[in-house]
C-alpha atoms as a PDB file:
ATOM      1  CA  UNK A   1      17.075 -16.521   8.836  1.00  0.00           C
ATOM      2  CA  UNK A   2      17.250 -15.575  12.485  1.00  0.00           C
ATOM      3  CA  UNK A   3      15.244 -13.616  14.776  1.00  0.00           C
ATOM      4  CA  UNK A   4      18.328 -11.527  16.127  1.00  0.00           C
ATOM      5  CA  UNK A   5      16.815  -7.694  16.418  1.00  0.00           C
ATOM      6  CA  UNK A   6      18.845  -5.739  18.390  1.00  0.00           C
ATOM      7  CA  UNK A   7      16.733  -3.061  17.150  1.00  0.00           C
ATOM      8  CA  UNK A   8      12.671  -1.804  16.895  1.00  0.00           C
ATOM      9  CA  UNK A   9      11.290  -3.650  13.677  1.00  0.00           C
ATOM     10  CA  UNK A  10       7.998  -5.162  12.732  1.00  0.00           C
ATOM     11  CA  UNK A  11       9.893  -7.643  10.422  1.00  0.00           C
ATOM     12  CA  UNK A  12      12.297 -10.337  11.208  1.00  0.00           C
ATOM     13  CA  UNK A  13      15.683  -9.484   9.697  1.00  0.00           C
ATOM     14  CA  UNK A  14      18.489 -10.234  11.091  1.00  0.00           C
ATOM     15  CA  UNK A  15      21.183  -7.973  12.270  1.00  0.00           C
ATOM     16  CA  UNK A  16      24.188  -9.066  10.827  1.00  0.00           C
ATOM     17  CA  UNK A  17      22.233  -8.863   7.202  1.00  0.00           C
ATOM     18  CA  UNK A  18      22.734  -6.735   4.661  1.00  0.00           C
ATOM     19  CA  UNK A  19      19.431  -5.480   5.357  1.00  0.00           C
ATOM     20  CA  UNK A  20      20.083  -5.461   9.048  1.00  0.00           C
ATOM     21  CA  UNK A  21      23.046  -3.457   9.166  1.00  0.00           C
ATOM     22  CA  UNK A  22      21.689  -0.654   6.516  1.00  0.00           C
ATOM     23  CA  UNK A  23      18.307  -0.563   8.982  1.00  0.00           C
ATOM     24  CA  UNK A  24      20.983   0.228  12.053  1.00  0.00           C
ATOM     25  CA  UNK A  25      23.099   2.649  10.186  1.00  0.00           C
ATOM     26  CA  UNK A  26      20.363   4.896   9.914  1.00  0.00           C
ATOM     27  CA  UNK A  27      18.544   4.243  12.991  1.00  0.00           C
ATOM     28  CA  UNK A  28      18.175   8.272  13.584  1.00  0.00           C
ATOM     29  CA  UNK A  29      16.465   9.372  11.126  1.00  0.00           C
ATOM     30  CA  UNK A  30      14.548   6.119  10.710  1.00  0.00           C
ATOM     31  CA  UNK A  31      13.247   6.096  14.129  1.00  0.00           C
ATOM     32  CA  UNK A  32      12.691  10.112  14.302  1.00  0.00           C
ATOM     33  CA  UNK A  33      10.242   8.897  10.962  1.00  0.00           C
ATOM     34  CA  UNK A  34       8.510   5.810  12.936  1.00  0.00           C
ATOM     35  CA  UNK A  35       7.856   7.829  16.541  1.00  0.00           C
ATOM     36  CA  UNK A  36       7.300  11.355  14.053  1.00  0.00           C
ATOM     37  CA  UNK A  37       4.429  13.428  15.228  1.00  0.00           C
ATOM     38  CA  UNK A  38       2.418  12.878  12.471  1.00  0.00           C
ATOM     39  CA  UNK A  39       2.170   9.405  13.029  1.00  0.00           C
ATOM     40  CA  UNK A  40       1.424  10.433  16.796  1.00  0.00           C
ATOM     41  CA  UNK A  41      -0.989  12.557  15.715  1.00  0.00           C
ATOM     42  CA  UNK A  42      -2.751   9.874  13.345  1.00  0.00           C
ATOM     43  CA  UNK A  43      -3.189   7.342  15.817  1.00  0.00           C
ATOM     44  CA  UNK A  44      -4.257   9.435  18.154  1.00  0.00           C
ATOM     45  CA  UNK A  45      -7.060  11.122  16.060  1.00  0.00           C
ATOM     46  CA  UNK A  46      -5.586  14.703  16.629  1.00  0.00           C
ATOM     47  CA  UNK A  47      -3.907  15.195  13.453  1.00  0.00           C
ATOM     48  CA  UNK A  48      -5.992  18.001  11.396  1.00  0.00           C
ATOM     49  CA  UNK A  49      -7.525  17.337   7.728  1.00  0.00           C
ATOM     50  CA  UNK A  50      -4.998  20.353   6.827  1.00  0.00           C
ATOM     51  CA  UNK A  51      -1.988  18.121   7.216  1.00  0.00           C
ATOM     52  CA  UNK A  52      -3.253  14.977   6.150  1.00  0.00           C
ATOM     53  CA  UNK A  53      -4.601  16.438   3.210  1.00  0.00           C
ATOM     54  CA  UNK A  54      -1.834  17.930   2.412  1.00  0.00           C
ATOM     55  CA  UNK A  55       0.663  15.127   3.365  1.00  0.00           C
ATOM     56  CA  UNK A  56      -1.688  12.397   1.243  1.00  0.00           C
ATOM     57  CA  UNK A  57      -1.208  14.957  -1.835  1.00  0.00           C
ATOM     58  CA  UNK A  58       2.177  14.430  -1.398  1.00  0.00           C
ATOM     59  CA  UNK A  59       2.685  10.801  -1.236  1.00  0.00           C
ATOM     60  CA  UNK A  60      -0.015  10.085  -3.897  1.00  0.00           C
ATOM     61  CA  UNK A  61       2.568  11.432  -6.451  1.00  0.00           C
ATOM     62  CA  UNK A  62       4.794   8.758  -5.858  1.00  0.00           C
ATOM     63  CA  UNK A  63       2.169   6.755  -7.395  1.00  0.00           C
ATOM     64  CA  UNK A  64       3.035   6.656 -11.052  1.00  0.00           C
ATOM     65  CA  UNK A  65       7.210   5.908 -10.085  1.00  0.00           C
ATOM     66  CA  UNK A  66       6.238   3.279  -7.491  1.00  0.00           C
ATOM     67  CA  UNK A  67       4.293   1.683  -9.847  1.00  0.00           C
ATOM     68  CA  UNK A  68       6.830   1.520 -12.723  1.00  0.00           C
ATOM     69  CA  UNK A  69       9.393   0.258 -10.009  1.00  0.00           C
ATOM     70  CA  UNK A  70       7.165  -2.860  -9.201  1.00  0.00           C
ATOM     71  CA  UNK A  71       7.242  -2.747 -13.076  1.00  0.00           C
ATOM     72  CA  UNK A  72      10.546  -2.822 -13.316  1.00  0.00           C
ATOM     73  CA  UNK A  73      11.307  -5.609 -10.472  1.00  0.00           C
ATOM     74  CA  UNK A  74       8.752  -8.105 -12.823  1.00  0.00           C
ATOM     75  CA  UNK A  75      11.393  -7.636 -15.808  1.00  0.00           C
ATOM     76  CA  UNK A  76      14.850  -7.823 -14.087  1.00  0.00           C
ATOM     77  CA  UNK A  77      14.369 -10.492 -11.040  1.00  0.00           C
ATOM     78  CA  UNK A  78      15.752 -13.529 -12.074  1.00  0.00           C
ATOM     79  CA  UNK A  79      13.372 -15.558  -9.807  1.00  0.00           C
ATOM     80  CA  UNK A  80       9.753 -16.724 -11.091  1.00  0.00           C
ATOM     81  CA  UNK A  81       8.558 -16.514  -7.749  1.00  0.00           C
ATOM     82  CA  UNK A  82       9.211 -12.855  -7.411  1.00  0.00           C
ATOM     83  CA  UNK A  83       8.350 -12.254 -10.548  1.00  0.00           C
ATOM     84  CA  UNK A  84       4.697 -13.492  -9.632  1.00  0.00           C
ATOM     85  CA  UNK A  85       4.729 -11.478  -6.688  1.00  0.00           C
ATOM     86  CA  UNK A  86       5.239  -8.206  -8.170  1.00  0.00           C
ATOM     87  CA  UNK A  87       2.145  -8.426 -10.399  1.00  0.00           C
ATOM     88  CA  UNK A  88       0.467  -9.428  -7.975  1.00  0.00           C
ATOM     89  CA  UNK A  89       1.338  -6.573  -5.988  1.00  0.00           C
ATOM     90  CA  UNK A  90       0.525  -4.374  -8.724  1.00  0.00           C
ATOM     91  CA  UNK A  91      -2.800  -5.313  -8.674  1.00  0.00           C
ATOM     92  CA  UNK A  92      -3.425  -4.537  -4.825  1.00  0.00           C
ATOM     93  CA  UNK A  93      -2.221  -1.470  -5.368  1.00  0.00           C
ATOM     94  CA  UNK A  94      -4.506  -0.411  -8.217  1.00  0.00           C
ATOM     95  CA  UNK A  95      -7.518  -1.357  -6.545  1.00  0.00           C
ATOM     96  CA  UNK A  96      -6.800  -0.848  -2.186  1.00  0.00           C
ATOM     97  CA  UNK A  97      -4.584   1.888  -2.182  1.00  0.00           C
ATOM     98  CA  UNK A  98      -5.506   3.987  -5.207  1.00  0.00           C
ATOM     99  CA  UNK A  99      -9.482   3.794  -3.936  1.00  0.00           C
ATOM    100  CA  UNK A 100      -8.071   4.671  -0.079  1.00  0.00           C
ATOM    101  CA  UNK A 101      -6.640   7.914  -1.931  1.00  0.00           C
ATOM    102  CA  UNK A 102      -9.900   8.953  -4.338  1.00  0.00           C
ATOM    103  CA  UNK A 103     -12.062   8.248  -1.542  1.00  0.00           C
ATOM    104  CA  UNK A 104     -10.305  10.260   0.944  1.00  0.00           C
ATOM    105  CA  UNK A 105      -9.824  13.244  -1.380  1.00  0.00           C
ATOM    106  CA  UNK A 106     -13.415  13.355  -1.812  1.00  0.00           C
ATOM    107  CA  UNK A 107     -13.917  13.399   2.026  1.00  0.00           C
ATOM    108  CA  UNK A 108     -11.574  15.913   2.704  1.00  0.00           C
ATOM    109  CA  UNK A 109     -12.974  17.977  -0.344  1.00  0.00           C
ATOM    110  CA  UNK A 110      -9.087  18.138  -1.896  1.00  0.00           C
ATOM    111  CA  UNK A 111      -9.582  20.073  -5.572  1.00  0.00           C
ATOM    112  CA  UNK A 112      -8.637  17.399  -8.082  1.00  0.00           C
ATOM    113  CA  UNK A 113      -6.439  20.262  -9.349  1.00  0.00           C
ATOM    114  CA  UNK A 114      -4.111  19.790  -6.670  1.00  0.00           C
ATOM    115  CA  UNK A 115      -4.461  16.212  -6.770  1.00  0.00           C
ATOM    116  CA  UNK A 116      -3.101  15.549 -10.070  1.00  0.00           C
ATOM    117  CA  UNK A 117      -0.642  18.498 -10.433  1.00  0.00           C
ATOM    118  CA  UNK A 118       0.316  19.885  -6.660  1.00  0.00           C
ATOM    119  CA  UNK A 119       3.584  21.962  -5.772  1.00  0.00           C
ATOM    120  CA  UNK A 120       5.846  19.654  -5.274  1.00  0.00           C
ATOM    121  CA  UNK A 121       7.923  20.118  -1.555  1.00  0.00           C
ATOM    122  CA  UNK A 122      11.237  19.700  -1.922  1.00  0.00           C
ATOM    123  CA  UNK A 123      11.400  16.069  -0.344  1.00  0.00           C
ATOM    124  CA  UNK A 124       8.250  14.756  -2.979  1.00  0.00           C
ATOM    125  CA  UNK A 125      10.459  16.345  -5.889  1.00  0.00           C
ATOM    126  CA  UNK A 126      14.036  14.491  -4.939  1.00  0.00           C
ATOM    127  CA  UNK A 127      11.823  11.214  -3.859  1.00  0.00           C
ATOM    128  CA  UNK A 128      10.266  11.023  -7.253  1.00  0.00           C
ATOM    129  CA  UNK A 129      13.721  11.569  -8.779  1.00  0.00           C
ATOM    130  CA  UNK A 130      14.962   8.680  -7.182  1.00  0.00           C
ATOM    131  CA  UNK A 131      12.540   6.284  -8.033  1.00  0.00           C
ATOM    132  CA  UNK A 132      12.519   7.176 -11.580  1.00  0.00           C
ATOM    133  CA  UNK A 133      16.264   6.776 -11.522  1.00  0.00           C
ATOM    134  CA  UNK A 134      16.273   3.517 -10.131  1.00  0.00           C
ATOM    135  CA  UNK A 135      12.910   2.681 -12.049  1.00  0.00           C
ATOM    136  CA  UNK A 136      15.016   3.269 -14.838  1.00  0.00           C
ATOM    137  CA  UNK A 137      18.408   1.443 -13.485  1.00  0.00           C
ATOM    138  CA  UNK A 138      17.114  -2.160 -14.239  1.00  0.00           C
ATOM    139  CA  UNK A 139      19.388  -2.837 -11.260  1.00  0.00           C
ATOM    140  CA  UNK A 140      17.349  -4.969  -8.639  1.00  0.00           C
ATOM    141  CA  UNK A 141      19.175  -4.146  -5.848  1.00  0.00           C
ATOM    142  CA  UNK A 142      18.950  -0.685  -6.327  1.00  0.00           C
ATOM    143  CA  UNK A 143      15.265  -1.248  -6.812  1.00  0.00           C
ATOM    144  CA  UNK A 144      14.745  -3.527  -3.853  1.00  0.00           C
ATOM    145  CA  UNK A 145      16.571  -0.706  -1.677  1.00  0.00           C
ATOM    146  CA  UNK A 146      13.828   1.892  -2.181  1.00  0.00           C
ATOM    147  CA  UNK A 147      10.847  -0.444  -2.304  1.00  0.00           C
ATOM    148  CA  UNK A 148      12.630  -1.843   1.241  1.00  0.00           C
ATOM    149  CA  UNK A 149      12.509   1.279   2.766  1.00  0.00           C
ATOM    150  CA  UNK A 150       9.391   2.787   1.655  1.00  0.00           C
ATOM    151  CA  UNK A 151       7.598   0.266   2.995  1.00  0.00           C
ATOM    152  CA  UNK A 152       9.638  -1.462   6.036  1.00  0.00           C
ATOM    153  CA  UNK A 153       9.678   2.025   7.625  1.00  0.00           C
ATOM    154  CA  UNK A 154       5.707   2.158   6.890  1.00  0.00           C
ATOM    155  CA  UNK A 155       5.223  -1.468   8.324  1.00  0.00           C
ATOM    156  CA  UNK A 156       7.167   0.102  11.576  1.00  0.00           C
ATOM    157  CA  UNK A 157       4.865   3.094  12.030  1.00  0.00           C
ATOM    158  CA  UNK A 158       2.166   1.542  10.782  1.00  0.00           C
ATOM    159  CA  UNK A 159       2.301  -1.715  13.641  1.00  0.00           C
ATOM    160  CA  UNK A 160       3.379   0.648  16.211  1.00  0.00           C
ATOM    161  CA  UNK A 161       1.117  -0.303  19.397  1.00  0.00           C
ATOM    162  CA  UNK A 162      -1.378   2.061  19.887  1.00  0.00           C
ATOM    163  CA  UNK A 163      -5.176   2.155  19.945  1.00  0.00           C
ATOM    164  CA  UNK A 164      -6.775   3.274  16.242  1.00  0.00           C
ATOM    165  CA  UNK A 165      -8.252   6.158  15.644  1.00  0.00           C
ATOM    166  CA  UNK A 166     -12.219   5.624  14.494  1.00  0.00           C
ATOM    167  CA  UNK A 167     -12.112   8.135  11.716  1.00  0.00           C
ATOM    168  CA  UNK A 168     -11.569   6.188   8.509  1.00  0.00           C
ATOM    169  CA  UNK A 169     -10.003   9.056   6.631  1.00  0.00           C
ATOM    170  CA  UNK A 170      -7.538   8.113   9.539  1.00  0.00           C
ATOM    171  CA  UNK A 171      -7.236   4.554  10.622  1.00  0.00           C
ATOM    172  CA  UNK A 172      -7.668   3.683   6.734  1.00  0.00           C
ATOM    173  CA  UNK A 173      -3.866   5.003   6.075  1.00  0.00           C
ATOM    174  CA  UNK A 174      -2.679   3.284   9.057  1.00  0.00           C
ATOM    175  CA  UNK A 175      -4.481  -0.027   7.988  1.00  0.00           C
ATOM    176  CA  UNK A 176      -3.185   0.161   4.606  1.00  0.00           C
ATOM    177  CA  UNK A 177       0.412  -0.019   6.133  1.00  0.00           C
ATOM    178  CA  UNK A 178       0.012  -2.942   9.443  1.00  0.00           C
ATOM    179  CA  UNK A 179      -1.768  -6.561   9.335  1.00  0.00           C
ATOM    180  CA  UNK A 180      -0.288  -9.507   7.983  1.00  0.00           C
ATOM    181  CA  UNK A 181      -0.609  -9.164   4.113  1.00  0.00           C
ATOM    182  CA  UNK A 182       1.323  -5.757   4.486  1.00  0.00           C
ATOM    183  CA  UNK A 183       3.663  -7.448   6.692  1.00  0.00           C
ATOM    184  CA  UNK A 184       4.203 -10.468   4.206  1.00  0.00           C
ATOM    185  CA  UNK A 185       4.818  -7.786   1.427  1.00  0.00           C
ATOM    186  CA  UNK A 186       7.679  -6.330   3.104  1.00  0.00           C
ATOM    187  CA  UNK A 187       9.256  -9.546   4.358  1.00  0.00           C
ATOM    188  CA  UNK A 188       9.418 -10.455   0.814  1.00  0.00           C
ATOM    189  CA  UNK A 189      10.877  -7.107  -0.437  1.00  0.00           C
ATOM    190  CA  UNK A 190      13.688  -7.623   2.361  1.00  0.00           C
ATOM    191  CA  UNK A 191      14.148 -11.449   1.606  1.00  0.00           C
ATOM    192  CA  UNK A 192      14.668 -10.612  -1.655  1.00  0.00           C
ATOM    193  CA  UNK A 193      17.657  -7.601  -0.632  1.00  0.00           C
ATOM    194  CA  UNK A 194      19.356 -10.001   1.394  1.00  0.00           C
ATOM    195  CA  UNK A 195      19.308 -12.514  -1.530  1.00  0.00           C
ATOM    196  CA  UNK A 196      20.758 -10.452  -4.269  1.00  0.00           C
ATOM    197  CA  UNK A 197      22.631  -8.044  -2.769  1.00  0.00           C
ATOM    198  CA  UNK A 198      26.489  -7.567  -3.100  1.00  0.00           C
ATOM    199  CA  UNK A 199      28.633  -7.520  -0.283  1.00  0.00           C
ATOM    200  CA  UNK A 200      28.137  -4.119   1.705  1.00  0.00           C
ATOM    201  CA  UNK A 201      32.367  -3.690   1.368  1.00  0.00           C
ATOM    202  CA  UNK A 202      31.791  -3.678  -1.758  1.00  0.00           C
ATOM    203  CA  UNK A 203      32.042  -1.033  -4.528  1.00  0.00           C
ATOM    204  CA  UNK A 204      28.251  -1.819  -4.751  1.00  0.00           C
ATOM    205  CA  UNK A 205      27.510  -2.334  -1.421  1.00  0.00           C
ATOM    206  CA  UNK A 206      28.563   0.878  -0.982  1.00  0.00           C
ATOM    207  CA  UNK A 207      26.793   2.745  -3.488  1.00  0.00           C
ATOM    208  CA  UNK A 208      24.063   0.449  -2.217  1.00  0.00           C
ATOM    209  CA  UNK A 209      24.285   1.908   0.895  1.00  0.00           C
ATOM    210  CA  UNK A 210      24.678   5.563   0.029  1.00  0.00           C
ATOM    211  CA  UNK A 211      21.168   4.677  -1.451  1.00  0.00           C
ATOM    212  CA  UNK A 212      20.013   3.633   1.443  1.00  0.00           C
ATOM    213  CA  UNK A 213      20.973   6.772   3.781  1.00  0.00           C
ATOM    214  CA  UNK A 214      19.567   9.315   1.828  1.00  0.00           C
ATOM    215  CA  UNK A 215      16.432   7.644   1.004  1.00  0.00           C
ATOM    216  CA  UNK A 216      15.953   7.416   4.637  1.00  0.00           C
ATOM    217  CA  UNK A 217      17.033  11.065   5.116  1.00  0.00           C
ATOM    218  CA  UNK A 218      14.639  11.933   2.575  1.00  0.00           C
ATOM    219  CA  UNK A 219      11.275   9.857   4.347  1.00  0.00           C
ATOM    220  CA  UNK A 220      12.390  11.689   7.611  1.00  0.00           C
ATOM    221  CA  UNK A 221      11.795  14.791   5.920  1.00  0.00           C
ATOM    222  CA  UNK A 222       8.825  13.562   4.078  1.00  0.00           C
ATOM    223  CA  UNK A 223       7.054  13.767   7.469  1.00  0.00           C
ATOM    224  CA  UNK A 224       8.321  17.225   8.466  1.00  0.00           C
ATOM    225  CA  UNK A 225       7.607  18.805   5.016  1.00  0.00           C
ATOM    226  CA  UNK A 226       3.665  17.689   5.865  1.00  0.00           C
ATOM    227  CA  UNK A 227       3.911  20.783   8.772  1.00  0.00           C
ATOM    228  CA  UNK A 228       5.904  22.995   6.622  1.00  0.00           C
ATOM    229  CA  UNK A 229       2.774  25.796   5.938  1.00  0.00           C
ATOM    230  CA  UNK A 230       1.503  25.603   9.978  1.00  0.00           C
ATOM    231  CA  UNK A 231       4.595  26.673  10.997  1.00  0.00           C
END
Protein backbone atom coordinates (compact mmCIF):
# COMPACT_ATOMS: atom_id res chain seq x y z
CA UNK A 1 0.00 0.00 0.00
CA UNK A 2 1.25 3.56 -0.12
CA UNK A 3 1.74 6.24 2.26
CA UNK A 4 -0.15 8.92 0.04
CA UNK A 5 -2.37 11.04 2.81
CA UNK A 6 -3.45 14.02 1.47
CA UNK A 7 -5.43 14.16 4.51
CA UNK A 8 -5.12 14.07 8.76
CA UNK A 9 -5.04 10.22 9.64
CA UNK A 10 -3.28 8.15 12.22
CA UNK A 11 -3.35 5.15 9.76
CA UNK A 12 -1.70 4.67 6.48
CA UNK A 13 -4.36 4.35 3.77
CA UNK A 14 -3.99 5.49 0.78
CA UNK A 15 -5.97 8.07 -1.00
CA UNK A 16 -6.99 6.70 -4.06
CA UNK A 17 -8.48 3.54 -1.87
CA UNK A 18 -11.68 2.66 -1.35
CA UNK A 19 -11.09 3.47 2.11
CA UNK A 20 -9.28 6.62 1.21
CA UNK A 21 -11.76 8.22 -0.83
CA UNK A 22 -14.88 7.37 1.67
CA UNK A 23 -12.41 8.99 4.64
CA UNK A 24 -12.22 12.33 2.18
CA UNK A 25 -15.82 12.40 1.26
CA UNK A 26 -16.73 13.02 4.63
CA UNK A 27 -13.89 14.95 5.83
CA UNK A 28 -16.48 17.59 7.58
CA UNK A 29 -18.09 15.92 9.77
CA UNK A 30 -15.20 13.54 10.41
CA UNK A 31 -12.83 16.17 11.32
CA UNK A 32 -15.58 18.42 13.28
CA UNK A 33 -15.67 14.66 15.39
CA UNK A 34 -11.64 14.37 15.71
CA UNK A 35 -10.93 18.36 16.75
CA UNK A 36 -14.79 18.15 18.75
CA UNK A 37 -14.71 19.85 22.07
CA UNK A 38 -15.13 16.99 23.97
CA UNK A 39 -12.11 15.53 22.89
CA UNK A 40 -10.54 19.10 23.64
CA UNK A 41 -11.91 19.03 26.74
CA UNK A 42 -10.59 15.36 27.60
CA UNK A 43 -7.15 15.97 26.88
CA UNK A 44 -7.06 18.89 28.44
CA UNK A 45 -8.53 17.69 31.83
CA UNK A 46 -11.43 20.32 31.71
CA UNK A 47 -14.15 18.19 30.60
CA UNK A 48 -16.69 17.73 33.72
CA UNK A 49 -17.70 14.12 35.21
CA UNK A 50 -21.36 15.37 34.04
CA UNK A 51 -20.49 14.89 30.40
CA UNK A 52 -18.27 12.12 30.52
CA UNK A 53 -20.55 10.30 32.55
CA UNK A 54 -23.07 10.84 30.59
CA UNK A 55 -21.29 10.45 27.18
CA UNK A 56 -19.59 6.88 28.54
CA UNK A 57 -23.41 5.79 29.29
CA UNK A 58 -23.93 6.34 25.92
CA UNK A 59 -21.28 4.56 24.11
CA UNK A 60 -21.28 1.60 26.58
CA UNK A 61 -24.61 0.58 24.89
CA UNK A 62 -23.03 -0.08 21.80
CA UNK A 63 -21.46 -2.80 23.64
CA UNK A 64 -23.72 -5.76 23.11
CA UNK A 65 -24.06 -4.79 18.88
CA UNK A 66 -20.30 -4.21 18.61
CA UNK A 67 -19.73 -7.30 20.03
CA UNK A 68 -22.08 -9.42 17.86
CA UNK A 69 -20.51 -7.50 14.80
CA UNK A 70 -16.93 -8.85 15.66
CA UNK A 71 -19.20 -11.98 15.96
CA UNK A 72 -20.41 -11.76 12.88
CA UNK A 73 -16.99 -10.82 10.93
CA UNK A 74 -15.53 -14.48 12.59
CA UNK A 75 -18.45 -16.33 10.56
CA UNK A 76 -18.55 -14.52 7.14
CA UNK A 77 -14.67 -13.53 6.36
CA UNK A 78 -13.43 -15.84 4.06
CA UNK A 79 -9.81 -15.40 5.35
CA UNK A 80 -8.40 -17.60 8.39
CA UNK A 81 -6.28 -14.89 9.29
CA UNK A 82 -9.09 -12.53 9.99
CA UNK A 83 -10.99 -14.91 11.27
CA UNK A 84 -8.28 -15.34 14.13
CA UNK A 85 -8.18 -11.80 14.59
CA UNK A 86 -11.65 -11.17 15.42
CA UNK A 87 -11.65 -13.57 18.40
CA UNK A 88 -8.97 -12.34 19.39
CA UNK A 89 -10.32 -9.02 19.45
CA UNK A 90 -13.22 -10.20 21.24
CA UNK A 91 -11.34 -11.13 23.98
CA UNK A 92 -9.57 -7.61 24.52
CA UNK A 93 -12.60 -6.22 24.56
CA UNK A 94 -14.20 -8.31 27.30
CA UNK A 95 -11.51 -7.87 29.61
CA UNK A 96 -9.72 -3.88 28.77
CA UNK A 97 -12.55 -2.08 27.70
CA UNK A 98 -15.50 -3.57 29.57
CA UNK A 99 -13.27 -3.17 33.09
CA UNK A 100 -12.28 0.69 31.77
CA UNK A 101 -16.26 1.12 31.78
CA UNK A 102 -17.25 -0.75 35.38
CA UNK A 103 -14.42 0.88 36.90
CA UNK A 104 -15.16 4.27 35.79
CA UNK A 105 -18.88 4.04 36.62
CA UNK A 106 -17.96 3.25 40.03
CA UNK A 107 -15.69 6.38 40.19
CA UNK A 108 -18.02 8.63 38.87
CA UNK A 109 -20.79 7.04 41.18
CA UNK A 110 -23.12 6.38 37.76
CA UNK A 111 -26.45 4.33 39.23
CA UNK A 112 -26.16 0.93 37.59
CA UNK A 113 -29.78 1.75 36.69
CA UNK A 114 -28.74 4.03 34.14
CA UNK A 115 -25.97 1.95 33.17
CA UNK A 116 -27.78 -0.96 31.95
CA UNK A 117 -31.06 0.69 30.77
CA UNK A 118 -30.34 4.70 30.06
CA UNK A 119 -32.55 7.02 27.71
CA UNK A 120 -31.31 6.49 24.73
CA UNK A 121 -30.31 10.10 22.66
CA UNK A 122 -31.34 10.03 19.47
CA UNK A 123 -27.78 9.38 17.86
CA UNK A 124 -27.16 6.05 20.53
CA UNK A 125 -30.74 4.82 19.30
CA UNK A 126 -30.05 5.09 15.23
CA UNK A 127 -26.21 3.89 16.00
CA UNK A 128 -27.41 0.76 17.66
CA UNK A 129 -29.87 0.28 14.78
CA UNK A 130 -27.22 0.19 12.45
CA UNK A 131 -25.05 -2.15 13.90
CA UNK A 132 -27.69 -4.60 14.54
CA UNK A 133 -28.65 -4.25 10.91
CA UNK A 134 -25.41 -4.88 9.60
CA UNK A 135 -24.69 -7.38 12.58
CA UNK A 136 -27.41 -9.08 11.07
CA UNK A 137 -26.45 -8.48 7.15
CA UNK A 138 -23.70 -11.25 7.11
CA UNK A 139 -22.32 -8.84 4.50
CA UNK A 140 -18.54 -8.12 5.40
CA UNK A 141 -18.24 -5.11 3.77
CA UNK A 142 -21.05 -3.65 5.28
CA UNK A 143 -19.62 -4.87 8.53
CA UNK A 144 -16.07 -3.74 7.94
CA UNK A 145 -17.62 -0.15 7.09
CA UNK A 146 -18.92 0.47 10.62
CA UNK A 147 -16.19 -1.31 12.55
CA UNK A 148 -13.78 1.10 10.09
CA UNK A 149 -15.25 4.05 11.21
CA UNK A 150 -15.93 3.52 14.74
CA UNK A 151 -12.66 3.00 15.38
CA UNK A 152 -10.37 4.86 12.60
CA UNK A 153 -12.13 8.08 13.70
CA UNK A 154 -11.27 6.99 17.49
CA UNK A 155 -7.57 6.14 16.51
CA UNK A 156 -7.62 9.95 15.00
CA UNK A 157 -8.83 11.64 18.18
CA UNK A 158 -7.42 9.39 20.23
CA UNK A 159 -3.41 9.99 18.68
CA UNK A 160 -4.14 13.56 18.33
CA UNK A 161 -0.87 15.36 19.81
CA UNK A 162 -1.52 16.71 22.95
CA UNK A 163 -0.25 16.28 26.50
CA UNK A 164 -2.60 13.60 28.70
CA UNK A 165 -4.60 14.48 31.17
CA UNK A 166 -3.46 12.68 34.75
CA UNK A 167 -6.94 11.77 35.80
CA UNK A 168 -7.44 8.13 34.85
CA UNK A 169 -11.20 8.36 34.60
CA UNK A 170 -9.72 10.59 31.73
CA UNK A 171 -6.53 9.59 30.06
CA UNK A 172 -7.89 5.84 30.47
CA UNK A 173 -10.56 6.54 27.48
CA UNK A 174 -8.02 8.24 25.50
CA UNK A 175 -5.49 5.30 26.06
CA UNK A 176 -7.96 2.78 25.21
CA UNK A 177 -8.22 4.45 21.68
CA UNK A 178 -4.03 5.54 20.71
CA UNK A 179 -0.74 3.23 21.06
CA UNK A 180 0.23 0.71 18.73
CA UNK A 181 -2.07 -2.35 19.48
CA UNK A 182 -5.11 0.09 18.89
CA UNK A 183 -3.41 1.31 15.92
CA UNK A 184 -2.70 -2.31 14.53
CA UNK A 185 -6.48 -3.07 15.17
CA UNK A 186 -7.64 -0.49 12.90
CA UNK A 187 -5.06 -0.99 10.16
CA UNK A 188 -6.40 -4.39 9.98
CA UNK A 189 -10.13 -3.40 9.94
CA UNK A 190 -9.16 -0.98 6.91
CA UNK A 191 -6.84 -3.62 5.16
CA UNK A 192 -9.47 -5.79 5.26
CA UNK A 193 -12.21 -2.89 3.49
CA UNK A 194 -9.85 -2.28 0.87
CA UNK A 195 -9.56 -6.08 0.25
CA UNK A 196 -13.15 -7.02 -0.12
CA UNK A 197 -14.78 -4.21 -1.11
CA UNK A 198 -16.66 -3.69 -4.49
CA UNK A 199 -15.87 -1.03 -6.70
CA UNK A 200 -17.16 2.40 -5.17
CA UNK A 201 -19.14 2.94 -8.91
CA UNK A 202 -20.69 0.28 -8.11
CA UNK A 203 -24.31 -0.54 -7.15
CA UNK A 204 -22.53 -1.67 -3.90
CA UNK A 205 -20.03 0.70 -3.68
CA UNK A 206 -22.58 2.96 -3.53
CA UNK A 207 -24.77 1.66 -0.99
CA UNK A 208 -21.39 1.08 0.60
CA UNK A 209 -20.84 4.48 0.66
CA UNK A 210 -24.22 5.81 1.70
CA UNK A 211 -23.16 3.61 4.76
CA UNK A 212 -20.36 5.28 5.21
CA UNK A 213 -21.76 9.05 5.26
CA UNK A 214 -24.29 8.63 7.65
CA UNK A 215 -22.40 6.60 10.02
CA UNK A 216 -20.04 9.42 10.08
CA UNK A 217 -22.90 11.95 10.36
CA UNK A 218 -24.15 9.99 13.11
CA UNK A 219 -20.43 9.86 15.33
CA UNK A 220 -20.38 13.71 14.69
CA UNK A 221 -23.46 13.92 16.51
CA UNK A 222 -22.53 11.32 18.97
CA UNK A 223 -20.19 13.99 20.41
CA UNK A 224 -22.69 16.87 20.40
CA UNK A 225 -25.55 14.78 21.93
CA UNK A 226 -22.87 14.33 25.11
CA UNK A 227 -23.68 18.45 25.76
CA UNK A 228 -27.24 18.15 24.90
CA UNK A 229 -28.65 18.68 28.88
CA UNK A 230 -25.82 21.74 29.65
CA UNK A 231 -27.13 23.59 27.08
Amino acid sequence: MTSARPFSTSADVAAESFAGRLRLSTAADWDASVNHRFVDQLFAGTLSDEVLARYLVQDYQFFDAFIAMLGACVATTDSKPARLRFAAQLGMLASDEDGYFQQTFDELEVPVSEVISPELSAPTAEFIAAMWEVAGSRDYADLLVVLVIAEWLYLDWGERDLSLPAAPKRRGWIDLHRGAEFRAWTQFLIDELNRVAPALESDDGARLSERWKRIVAIERDFFDAAYASDE
